[in-house]
C-alpha atoms as a PDB file:
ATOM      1  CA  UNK A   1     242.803 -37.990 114.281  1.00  0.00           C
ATOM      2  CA  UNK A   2     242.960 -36.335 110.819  1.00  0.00           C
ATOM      3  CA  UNK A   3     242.110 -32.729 110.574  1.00  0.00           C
ATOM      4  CA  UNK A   4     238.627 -32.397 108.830  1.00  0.00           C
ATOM      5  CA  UNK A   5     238.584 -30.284 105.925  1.00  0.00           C
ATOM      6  CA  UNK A   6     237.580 -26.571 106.248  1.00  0.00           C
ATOM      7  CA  UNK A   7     233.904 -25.681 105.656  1.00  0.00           C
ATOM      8  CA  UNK A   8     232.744 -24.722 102.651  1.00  0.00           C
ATOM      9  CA  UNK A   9     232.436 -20.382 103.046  1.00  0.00           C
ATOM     10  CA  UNK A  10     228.748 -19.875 102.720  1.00  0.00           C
ATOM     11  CA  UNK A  11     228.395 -16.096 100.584  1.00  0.00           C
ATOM     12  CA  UNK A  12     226.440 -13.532 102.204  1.00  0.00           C
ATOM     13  CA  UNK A  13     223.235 -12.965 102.224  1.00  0.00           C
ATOM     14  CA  UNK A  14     221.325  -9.889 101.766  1.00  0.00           C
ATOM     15  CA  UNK A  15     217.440 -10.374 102.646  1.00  0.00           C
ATOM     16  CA  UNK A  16     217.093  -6.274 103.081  1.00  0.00           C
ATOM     17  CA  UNK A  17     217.612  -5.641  98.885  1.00  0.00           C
ATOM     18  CA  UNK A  18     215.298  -8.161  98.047  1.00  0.00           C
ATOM     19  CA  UNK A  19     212.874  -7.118 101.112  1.00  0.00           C
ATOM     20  CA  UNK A  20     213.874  -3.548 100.166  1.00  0.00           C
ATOM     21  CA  UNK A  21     212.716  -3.936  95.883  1.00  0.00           C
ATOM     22  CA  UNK A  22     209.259  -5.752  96.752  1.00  0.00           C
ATOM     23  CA  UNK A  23     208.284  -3.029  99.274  1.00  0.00           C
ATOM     24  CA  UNK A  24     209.090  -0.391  96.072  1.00  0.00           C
ATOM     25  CA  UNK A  25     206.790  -2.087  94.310  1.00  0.00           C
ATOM     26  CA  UNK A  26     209.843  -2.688  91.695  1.00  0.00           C
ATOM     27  CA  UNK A  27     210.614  -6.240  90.010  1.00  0.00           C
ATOM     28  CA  UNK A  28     214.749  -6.981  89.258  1.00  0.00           C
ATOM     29  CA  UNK A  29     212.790  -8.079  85.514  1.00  0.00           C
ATOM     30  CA  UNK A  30     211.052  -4.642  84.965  1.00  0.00           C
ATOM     31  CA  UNK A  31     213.493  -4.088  82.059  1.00  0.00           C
ATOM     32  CA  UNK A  32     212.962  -7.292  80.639  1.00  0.00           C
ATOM     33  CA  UNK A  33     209.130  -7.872  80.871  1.00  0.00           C
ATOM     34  CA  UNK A  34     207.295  -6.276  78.051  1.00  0.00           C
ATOM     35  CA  UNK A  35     203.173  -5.150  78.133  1.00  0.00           C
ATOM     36  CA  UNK A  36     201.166  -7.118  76.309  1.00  0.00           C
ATOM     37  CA  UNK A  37     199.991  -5.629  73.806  1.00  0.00           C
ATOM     38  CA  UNK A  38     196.162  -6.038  72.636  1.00  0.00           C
ATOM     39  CA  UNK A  39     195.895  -7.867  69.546  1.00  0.00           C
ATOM     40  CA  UNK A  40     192.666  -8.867  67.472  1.00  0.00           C
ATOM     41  CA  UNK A  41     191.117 -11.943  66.843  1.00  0.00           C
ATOM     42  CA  UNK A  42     192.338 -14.535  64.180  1.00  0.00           C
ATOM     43  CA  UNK A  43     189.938 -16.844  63.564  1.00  0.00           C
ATOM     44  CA  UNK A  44     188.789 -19.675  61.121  1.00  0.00           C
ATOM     45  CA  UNK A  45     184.887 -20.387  59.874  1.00  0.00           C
ATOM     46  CA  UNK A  46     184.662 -23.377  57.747  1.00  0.00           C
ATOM     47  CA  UNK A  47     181.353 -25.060  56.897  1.00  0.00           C
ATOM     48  CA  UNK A  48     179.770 -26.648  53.580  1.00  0.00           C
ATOM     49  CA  UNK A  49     178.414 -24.327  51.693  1.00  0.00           C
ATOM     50  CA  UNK A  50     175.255 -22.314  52.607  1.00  0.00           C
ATOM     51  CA  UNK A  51     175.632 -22.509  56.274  1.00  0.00           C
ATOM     52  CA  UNK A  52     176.425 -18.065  56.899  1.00  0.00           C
ATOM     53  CA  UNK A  53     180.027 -17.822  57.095  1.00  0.00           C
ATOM     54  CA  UNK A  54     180.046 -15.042  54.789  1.00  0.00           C
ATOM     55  CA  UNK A  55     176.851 -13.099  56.976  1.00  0.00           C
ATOM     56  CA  UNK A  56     178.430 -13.848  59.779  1.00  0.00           C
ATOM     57  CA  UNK A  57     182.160 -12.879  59.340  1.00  0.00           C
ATOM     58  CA  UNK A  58     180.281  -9.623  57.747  1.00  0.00           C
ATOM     59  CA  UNK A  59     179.158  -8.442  61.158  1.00  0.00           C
ATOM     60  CA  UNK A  60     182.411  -8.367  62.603  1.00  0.00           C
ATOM     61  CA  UNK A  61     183.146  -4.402  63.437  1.00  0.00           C
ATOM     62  CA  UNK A  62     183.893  -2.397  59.943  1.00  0.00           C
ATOM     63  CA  UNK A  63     184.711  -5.307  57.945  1.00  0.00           C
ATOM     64  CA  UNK A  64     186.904  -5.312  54.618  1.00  0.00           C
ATOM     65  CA  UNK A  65     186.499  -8.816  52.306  1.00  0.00           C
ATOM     66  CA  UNK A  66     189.712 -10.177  49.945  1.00  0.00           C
ATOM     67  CA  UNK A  67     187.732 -12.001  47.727  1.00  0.00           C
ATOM     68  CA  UNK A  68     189.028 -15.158  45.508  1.00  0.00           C
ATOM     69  CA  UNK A  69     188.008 -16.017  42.044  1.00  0.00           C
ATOM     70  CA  UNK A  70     184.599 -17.858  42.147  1.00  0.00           C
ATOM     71  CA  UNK A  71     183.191 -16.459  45.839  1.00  0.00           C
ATOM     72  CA  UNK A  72     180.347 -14.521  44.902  1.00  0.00           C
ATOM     73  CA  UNK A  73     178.503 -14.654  48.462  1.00  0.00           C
ATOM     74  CA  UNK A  74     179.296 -11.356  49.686  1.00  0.00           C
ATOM     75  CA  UNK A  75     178.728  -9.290  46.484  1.00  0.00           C
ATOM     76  CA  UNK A  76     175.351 -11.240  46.335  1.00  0.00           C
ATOM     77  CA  UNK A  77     174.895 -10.231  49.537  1.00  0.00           C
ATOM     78  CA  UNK A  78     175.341  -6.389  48.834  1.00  0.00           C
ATOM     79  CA  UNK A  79     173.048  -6.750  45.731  1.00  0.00           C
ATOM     80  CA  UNK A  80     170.400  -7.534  47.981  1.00  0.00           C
ATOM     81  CA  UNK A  81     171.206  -5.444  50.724  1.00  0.00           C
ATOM     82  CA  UNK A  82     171.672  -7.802  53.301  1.00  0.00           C
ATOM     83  CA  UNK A  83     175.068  -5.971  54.017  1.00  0.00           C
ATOM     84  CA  UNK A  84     176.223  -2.480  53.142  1.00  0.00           C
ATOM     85  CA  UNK A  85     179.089  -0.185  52.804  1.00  0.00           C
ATOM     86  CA  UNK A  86     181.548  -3.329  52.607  1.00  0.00           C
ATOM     87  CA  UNK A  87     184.625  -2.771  50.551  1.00  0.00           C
ATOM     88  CA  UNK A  88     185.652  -5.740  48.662  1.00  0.00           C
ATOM     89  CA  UNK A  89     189.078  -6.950  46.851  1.00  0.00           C
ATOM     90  CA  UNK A  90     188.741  -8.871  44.121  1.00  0.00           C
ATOM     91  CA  UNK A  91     191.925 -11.742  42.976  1.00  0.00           C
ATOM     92  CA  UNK A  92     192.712 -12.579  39.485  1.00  0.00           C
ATOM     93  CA  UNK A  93     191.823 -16.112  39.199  1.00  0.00           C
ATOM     94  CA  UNK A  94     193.574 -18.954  38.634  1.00  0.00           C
ATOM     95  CA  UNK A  95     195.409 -19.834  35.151  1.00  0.00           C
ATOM     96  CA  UNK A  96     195.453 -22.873  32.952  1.00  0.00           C
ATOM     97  CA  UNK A  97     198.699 -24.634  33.563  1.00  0.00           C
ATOM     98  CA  UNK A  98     200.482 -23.952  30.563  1.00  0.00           C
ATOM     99  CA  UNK A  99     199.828 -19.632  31.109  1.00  0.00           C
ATOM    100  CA  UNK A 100     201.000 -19.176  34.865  1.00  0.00           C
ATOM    101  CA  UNK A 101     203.124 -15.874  34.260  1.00  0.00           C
ATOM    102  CA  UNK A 102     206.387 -15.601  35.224  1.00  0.00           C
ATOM    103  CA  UNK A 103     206.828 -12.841  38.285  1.00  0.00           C
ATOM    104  CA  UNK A 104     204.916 -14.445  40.278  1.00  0.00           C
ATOM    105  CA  UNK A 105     200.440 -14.811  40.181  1.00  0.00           C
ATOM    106  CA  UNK A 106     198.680 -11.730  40.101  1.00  0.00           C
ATOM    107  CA  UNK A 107     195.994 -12.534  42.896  1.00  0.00           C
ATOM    108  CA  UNK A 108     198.523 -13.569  45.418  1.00  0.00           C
ATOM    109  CA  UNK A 109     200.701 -10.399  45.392  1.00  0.00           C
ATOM    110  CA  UNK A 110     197.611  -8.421  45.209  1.00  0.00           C
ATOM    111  CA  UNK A 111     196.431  -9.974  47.995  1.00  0.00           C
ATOM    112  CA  UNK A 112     199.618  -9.251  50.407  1.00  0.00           C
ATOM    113  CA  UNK A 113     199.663  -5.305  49.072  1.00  0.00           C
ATOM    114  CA  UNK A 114     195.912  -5.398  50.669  1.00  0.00           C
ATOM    115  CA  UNK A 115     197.157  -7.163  53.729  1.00  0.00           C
ATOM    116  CA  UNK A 116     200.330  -5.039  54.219  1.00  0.00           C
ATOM    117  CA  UNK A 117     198.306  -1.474  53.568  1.00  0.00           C
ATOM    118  CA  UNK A 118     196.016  -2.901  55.812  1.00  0.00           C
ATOM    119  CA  UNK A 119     198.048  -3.606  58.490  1.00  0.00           C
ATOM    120  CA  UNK A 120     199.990  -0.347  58.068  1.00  0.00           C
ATOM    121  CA  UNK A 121     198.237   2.773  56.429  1.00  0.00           C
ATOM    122  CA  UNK A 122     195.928   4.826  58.266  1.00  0.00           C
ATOM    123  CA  UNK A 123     191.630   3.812  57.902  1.00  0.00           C
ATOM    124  CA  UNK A 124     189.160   3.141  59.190  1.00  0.00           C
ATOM    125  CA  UNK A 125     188.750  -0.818  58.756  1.00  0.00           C
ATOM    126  CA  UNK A 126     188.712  -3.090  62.220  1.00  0.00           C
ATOM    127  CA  UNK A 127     188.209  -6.671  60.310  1.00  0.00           C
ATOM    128  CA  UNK A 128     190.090  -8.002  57.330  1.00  0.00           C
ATOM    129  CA  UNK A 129     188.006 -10.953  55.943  1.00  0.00           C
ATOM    130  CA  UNK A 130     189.381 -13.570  53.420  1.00  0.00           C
ATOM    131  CA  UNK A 131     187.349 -15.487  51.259  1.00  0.00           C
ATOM    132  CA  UNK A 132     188.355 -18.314  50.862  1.00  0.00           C
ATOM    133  CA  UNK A 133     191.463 -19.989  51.960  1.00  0.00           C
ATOM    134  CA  UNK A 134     190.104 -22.668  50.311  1.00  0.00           C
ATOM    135  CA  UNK A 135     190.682 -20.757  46.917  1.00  0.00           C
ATOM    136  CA  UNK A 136     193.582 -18.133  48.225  1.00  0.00           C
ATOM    137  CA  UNK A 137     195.746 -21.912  48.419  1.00  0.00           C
ATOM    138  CA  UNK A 138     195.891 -22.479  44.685  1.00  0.00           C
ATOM    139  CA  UNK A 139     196.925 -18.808  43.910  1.00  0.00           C
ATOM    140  CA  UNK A 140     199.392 -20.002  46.616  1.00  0.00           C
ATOM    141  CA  UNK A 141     200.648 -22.758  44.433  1.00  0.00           C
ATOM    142  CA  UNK A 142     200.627 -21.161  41.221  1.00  0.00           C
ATOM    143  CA  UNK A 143     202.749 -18.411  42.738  1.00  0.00           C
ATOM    144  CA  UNK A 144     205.103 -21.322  44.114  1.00  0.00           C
ATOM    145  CA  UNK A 145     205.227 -22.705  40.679  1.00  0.00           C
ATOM    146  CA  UNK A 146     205.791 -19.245  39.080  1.00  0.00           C
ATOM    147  CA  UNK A 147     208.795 -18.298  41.256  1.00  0.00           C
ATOM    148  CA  UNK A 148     210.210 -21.716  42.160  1.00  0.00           C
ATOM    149  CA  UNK A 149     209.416 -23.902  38.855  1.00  0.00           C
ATOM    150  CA  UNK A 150     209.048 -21.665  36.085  1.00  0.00           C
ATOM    151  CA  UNK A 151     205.750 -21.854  35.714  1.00  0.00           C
ATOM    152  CA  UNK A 152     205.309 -26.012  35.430  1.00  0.00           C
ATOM    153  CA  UNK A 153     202.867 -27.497  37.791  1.00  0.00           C
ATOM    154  CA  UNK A 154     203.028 -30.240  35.693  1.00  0.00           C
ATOM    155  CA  UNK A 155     206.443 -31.342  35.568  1.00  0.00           C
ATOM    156  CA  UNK A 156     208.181 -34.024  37.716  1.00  0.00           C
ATOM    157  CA  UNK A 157     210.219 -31.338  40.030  1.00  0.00           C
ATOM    158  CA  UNK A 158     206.900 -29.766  40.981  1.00  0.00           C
ATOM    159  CA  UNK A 159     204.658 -33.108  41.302  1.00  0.00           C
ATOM    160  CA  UNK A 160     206.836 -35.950  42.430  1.00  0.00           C
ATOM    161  CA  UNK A 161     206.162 -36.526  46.127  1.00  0.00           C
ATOM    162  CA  UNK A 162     204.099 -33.180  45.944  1.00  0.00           C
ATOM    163  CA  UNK A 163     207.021 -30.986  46.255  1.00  0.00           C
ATOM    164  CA  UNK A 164     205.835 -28.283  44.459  1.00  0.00           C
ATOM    165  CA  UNK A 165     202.731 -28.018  46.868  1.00  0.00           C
ATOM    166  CA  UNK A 166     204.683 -28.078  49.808  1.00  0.00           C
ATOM    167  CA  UNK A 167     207.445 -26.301  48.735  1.00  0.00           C
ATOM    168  CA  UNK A 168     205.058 -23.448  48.138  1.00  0.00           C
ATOM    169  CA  UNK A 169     202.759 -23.816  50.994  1.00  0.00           C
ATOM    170  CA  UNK A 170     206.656 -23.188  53.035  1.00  0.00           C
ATOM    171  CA  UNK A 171     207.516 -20.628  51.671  1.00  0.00           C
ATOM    172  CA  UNK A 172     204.710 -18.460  50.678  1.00  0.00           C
ATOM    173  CA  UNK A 173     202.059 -19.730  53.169  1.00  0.00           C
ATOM    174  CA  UNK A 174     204.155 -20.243  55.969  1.00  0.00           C
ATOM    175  CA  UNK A 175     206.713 -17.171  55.198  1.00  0.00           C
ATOM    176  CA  UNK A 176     204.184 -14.754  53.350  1.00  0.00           C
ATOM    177  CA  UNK A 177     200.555 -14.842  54.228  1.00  0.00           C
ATOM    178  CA  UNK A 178     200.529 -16.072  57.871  1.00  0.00           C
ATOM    179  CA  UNK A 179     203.279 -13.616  58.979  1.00  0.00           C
ATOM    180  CA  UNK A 180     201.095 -11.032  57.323  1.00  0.00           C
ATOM    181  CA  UNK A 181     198.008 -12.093  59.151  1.00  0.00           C
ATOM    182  CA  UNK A 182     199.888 -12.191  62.420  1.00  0.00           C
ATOM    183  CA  UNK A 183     201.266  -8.385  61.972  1.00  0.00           C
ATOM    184  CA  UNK A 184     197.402  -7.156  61.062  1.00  0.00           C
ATOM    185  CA  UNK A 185     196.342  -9.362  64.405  1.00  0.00           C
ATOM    186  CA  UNK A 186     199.280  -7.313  66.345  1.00  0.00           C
ATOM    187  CA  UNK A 187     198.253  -3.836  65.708  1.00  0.00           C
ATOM    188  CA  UNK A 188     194.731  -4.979  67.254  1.00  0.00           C
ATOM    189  CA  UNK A 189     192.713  -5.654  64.270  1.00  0.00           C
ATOM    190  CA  UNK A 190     190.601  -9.163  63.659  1.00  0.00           C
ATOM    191  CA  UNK A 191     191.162 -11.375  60.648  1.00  0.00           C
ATOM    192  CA  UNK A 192     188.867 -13.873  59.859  1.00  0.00           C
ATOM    193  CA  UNK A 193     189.697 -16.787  57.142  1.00  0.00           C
ATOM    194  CA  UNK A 194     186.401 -18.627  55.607  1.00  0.00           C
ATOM    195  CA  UNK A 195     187.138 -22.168  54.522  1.00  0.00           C
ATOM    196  CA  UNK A 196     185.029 -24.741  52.714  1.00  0.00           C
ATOM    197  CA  UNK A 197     184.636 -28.016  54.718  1.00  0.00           C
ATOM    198  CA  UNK A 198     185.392 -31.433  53.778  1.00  0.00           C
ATOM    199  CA  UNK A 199     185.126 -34.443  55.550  1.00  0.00           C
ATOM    200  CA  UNK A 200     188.293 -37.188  56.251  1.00  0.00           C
ATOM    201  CA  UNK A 201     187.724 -41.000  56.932  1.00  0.00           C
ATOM    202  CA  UNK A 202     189.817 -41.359  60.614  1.00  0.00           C
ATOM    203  CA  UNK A 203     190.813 -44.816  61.855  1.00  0.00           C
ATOM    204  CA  UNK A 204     189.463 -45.558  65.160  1.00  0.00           C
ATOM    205  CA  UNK A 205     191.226 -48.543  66.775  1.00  0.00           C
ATOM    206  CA  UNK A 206     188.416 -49.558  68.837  1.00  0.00           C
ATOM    207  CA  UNK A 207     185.350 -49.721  66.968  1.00  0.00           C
ATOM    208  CA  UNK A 208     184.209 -48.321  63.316  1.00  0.00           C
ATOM    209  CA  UNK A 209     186.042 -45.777  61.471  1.00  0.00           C
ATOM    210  CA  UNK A 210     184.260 -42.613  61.780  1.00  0.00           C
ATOM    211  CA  UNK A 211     184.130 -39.425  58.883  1.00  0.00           C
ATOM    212  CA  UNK A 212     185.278 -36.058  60.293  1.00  0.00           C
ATOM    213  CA  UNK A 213     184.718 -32.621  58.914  1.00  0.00           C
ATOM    214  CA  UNK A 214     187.882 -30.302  58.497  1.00  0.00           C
ATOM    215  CA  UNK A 215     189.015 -27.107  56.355  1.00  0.00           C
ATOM    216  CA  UNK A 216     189.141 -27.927  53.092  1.00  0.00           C
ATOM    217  CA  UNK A 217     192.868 -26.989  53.108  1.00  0.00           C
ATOM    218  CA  UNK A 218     196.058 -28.861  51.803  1.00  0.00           C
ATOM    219  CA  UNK A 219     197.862 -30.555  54.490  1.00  0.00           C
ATOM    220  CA  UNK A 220     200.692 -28.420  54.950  1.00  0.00           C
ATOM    221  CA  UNK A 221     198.786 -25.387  54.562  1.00  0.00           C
ATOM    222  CA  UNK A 222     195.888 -26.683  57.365  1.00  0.00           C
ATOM    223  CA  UNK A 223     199.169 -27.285  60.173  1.00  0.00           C
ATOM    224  CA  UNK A 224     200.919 -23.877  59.332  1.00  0.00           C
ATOM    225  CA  UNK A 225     197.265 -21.777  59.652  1.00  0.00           C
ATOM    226  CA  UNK A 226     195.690 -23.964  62.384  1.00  0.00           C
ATOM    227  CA  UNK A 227     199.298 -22.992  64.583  1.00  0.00           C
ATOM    228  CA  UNK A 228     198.428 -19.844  64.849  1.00  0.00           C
ATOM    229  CA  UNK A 229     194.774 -19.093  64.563  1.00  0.00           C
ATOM    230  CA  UNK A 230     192.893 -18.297  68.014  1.00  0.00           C
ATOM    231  CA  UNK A 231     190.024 -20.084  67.090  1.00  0.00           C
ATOM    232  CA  UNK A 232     189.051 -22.352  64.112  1.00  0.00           C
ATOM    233  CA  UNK A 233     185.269 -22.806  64.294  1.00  0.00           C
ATOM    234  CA  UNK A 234     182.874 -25.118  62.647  1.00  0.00           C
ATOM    235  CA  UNK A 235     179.380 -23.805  61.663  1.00  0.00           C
ATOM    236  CA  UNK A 236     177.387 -26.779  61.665  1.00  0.00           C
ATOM    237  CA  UNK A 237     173.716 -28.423  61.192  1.00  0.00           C
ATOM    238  CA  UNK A 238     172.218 -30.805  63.352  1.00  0.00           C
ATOM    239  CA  UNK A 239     169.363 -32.996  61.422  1.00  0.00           C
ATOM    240  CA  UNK A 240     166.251 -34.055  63.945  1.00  0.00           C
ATOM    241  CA  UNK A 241     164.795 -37.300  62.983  1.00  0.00           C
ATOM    242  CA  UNK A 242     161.936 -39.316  64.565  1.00  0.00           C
ATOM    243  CA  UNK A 243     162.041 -43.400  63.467  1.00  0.00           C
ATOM    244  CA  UNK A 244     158.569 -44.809  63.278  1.00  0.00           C
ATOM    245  CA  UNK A 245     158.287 -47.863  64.996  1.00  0.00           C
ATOM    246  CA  UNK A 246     156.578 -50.089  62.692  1.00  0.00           C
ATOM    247  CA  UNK A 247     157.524 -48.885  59.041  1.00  0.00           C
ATOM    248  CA  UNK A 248     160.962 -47.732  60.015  1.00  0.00           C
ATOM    249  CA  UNK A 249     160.580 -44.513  57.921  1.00  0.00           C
ATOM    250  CA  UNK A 250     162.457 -41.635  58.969  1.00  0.00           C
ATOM    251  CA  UNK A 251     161.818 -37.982  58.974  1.00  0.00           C
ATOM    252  CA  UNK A 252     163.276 -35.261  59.432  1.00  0.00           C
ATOM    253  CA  UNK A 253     161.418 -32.280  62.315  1.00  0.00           C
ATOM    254  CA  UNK A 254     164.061 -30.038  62.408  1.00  0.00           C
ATOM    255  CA  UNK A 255     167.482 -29.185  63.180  1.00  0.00           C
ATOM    256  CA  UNK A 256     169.804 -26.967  65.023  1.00  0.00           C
ATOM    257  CA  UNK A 257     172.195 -24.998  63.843  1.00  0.00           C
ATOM    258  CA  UNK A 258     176.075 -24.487  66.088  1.00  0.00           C
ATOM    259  CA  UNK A 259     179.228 -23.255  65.949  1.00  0.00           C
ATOM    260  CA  UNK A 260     181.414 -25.726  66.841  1.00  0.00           C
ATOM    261  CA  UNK A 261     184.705 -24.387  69.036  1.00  0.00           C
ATOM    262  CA  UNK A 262     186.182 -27.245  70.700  1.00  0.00           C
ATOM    263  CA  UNK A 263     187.883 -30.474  69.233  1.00  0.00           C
ATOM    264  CA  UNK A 264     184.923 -33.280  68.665  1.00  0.00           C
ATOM    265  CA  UNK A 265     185.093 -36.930  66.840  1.00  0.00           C
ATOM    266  CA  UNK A 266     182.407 -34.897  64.354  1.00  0.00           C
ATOM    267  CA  UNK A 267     184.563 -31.612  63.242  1.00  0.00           C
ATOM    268  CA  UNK A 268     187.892 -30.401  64.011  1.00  0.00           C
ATOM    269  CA  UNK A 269     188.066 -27.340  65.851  1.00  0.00           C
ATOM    270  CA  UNK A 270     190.432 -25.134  67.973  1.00  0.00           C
ATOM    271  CA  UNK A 271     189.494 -22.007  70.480  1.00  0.00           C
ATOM    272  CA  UNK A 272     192.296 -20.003  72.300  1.00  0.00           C
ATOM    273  CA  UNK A 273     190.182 -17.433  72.340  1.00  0.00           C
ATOM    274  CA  UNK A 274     186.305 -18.455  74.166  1.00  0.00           C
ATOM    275  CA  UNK A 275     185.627 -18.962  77.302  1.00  0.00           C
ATOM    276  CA  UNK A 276     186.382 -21.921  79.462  1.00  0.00           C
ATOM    277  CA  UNK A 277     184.203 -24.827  79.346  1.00  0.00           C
ATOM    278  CA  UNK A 278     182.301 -23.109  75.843  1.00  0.00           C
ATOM    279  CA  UNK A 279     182.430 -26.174  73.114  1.00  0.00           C
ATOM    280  CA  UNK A 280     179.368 -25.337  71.024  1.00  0.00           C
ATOM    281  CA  UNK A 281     177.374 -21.781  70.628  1.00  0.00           C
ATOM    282  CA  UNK A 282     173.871 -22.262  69.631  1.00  0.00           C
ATOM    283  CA  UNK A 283     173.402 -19.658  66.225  1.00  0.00           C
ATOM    284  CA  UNK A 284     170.261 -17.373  66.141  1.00  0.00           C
ATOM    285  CA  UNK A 285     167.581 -17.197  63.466  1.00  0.00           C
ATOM    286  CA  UNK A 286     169.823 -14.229  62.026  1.00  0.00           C
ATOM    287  CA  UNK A 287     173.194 -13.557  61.136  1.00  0.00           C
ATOM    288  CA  UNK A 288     173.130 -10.459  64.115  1.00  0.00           C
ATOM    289  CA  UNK A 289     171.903 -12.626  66.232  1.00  0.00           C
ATOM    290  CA  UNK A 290     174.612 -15.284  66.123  1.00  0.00           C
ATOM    291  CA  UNK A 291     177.368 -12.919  66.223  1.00  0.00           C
ATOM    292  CA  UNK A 292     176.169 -11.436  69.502  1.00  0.00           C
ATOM    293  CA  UNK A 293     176.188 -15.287  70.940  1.00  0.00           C
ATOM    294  CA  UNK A 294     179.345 -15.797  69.290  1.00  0.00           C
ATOM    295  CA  UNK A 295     180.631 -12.590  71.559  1.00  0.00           C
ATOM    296  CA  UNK A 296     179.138 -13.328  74.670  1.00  0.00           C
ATOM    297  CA  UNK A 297     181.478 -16.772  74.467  1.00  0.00           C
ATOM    298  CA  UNK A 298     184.705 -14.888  72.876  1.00  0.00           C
ATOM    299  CA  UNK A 299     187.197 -13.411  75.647  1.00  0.00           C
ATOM    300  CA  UNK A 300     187.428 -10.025  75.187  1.00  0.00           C
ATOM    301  CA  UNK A 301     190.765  -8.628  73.792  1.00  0.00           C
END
C-alpha cells in the first residue's frame, strides 16, 4: 500500500489576541480608519425663471452670492428689501468673440479667488451661492478658448466635434470649479448652484416620447457637477385644471408649487442628502417657509 502523503501543517491559531483587542475596545484598522469629517451641503436648484431659487438659496445660514453677468434677482431683491446684509460678487461678462483676452476671462478667475478665499480665509460666511451655472459655463468656455485656443471660439480646432466646449468643460469645470466647490463643502460650509431649466425630448420605447426638464447646462458640464452634488433639486409648478364636460373648455383653479428631489419621467433630480422615502417637498406661501420644509427633509450634517 503506498504511503499517503503527509498532511498539510495547519498554522496556529491564536483566538486570545483577537478575543484579547475586541475586549480593549481597540480595532487592528484604528490607524487606518479616518473620522469623518462634517462637510456642508452641495446642492443644485434649477427651475424656469420666476419660480424662488434666488429667495430661497438666500435663506440658507449667512449666505454670500457670485453673481454672473445678466442675474439681477438678488440685487433686486436687496433693493426692495426682501433680503438684507447679503454680500454679492459681481463677474465681468461675457465678450464678443473676436475680444476674448488673452490670460485667461476675467469673471472666471475672479470667481475661483472668491471661492478659494472663501474656502480658506477667516469670516463669517456659512453659504456660498452661485448664480448661475447656467451663465458661470460660458465664462467657462471663453476661459477654455483664451488659454487653450488663443482666443478663437470660432475656429475649426475649437468647434469641430465641439472640442473646444469639452475641452474646457475638462479642464476648467472638471479640474477648477468643482474641486473648488468640493474643498468649500469639506471645511463644512454649503454651496448652492442655481441653474435655469430646460426641457429635453427622451425616447420612450414603449409608448410616446415624453419632454423632461433638466439644468440648463452643457452636457459635459451637467455629468461632471451632477457627480458630485448631494442633491440637485427641481422647483416646480403644478397647473390645476377642471375640463367641462360639454364645451371641453379648460381652466385653470390653481396649482401647487414642489421641490422636486428624486429622479421622475417629469424633471431630473438627485438627493444624497434628504431623507429616505422624501421625493417631493411641498413649498410654503413664503420663501422662509419653504426653507424650513426643505430642512425638515434634509439629513442633518
Amino acid at each position: 500500500m503506498p504511503t499517503p502523503p503527509p498532511k498539510r501543517p495547519v498554522p496556529p491559531q491564536k483566538p486570545q489576541q483577537f478575543v484579547k483587542s475586541m475586549s480593549s475596545g481597540k480595532s487592528p484598522f484604528d490607524d487606518l480608519v479616518e473620522e469623518t469629517p462634517r462637510h456642508g451641503h452641495f446642492i443644485m436648484f434649477y427651475s424656469e425663471a420666476g419660480e424662488g431659487k434666488t429667495t430661497l438659496a438666500a435663506q440658507f445660514p449667512d449666505p454670500m452670492f457670485i453673481v454672473t453677468s445678466g442675474e439681477q434677482g438678488i440685487n433686486l431683491y436687496k433693493q426692495n428689501n426682501v433680503v438684507t446684509n447679503i454680500p454679492v460678487v459681481p463677474l465681468e461678462p461675457l465678450f464678443e468673440h473676436s475680444l476674448i483676452p488673452a490670460g485667461g476671462h476675467p469673471g472666471w478667475i475672479k470667481c475661483l479667488k472668491t471661492m478659494e478665499r472663501f474656502a480658506d480665509a477667516e469670516h463669517q460666511y456659512k453659504t456660498l451661492v452661485i448664480d448661475s451655472v447656467s451663465g458661470l459655463q460660458d465664462l467657462c468656455f471663453q476661459h477654455g478658448a483664451s488659454m487653450l485656443f488663443n482666443g478663437d471660439m470660432d475656429g475649426k480646432d475649437f468647434c469641430d466635434y465641439y472640442r473646444g466646449y469639452t475641452k474646457s468643460a475638462e479642464c476648467f469645470w472638471a479640474g477648477q470649479f468643482i474641486p473648488a466647490c468640493l474643498q468649500i463643502v469639506a471645511k463644512g460650509y454649503n454651496v448652492i448652484l442655481i441653474a435655469h431649466s430646460t426641457y429635453k425630448p427622451v425616447p420612450n420605447p414603449t409608448g410616446p416620447d415624453f419632454d423632461q426638464h433638466r439644468p440648463a447646462l452643457y452636457k459635459t458640464i451637467f455629468e461632471y457637477t451632477k457627480k458630485d452634488l448631494h442633491g440637485m433639486f427641481y422647483l416646480g409648478r403644478e397647473i390645476n385644471v377642471t375640463i367641462e364636460s360639454k364645451t371641453k373648455k379648460k381652466t385653470a383653479t390653481g396649482d401647487r408649487r414642489f421641490i422636486g428631489v428624486s429622479p421622475s419621467t417629469w424633471y431630473v433630480a438627485k438627493s444624497w442628502c434628504t431623507q429616505e422615502g422624501v421625493t417631493e417637498i411641498e413649498c410654503g406661501s413664503t420663501a422662509k417657509e419653504t426653507y424650513g420644509e426643505l430642512q425638515k427633509a434634509l439629513m442633518s450634517r
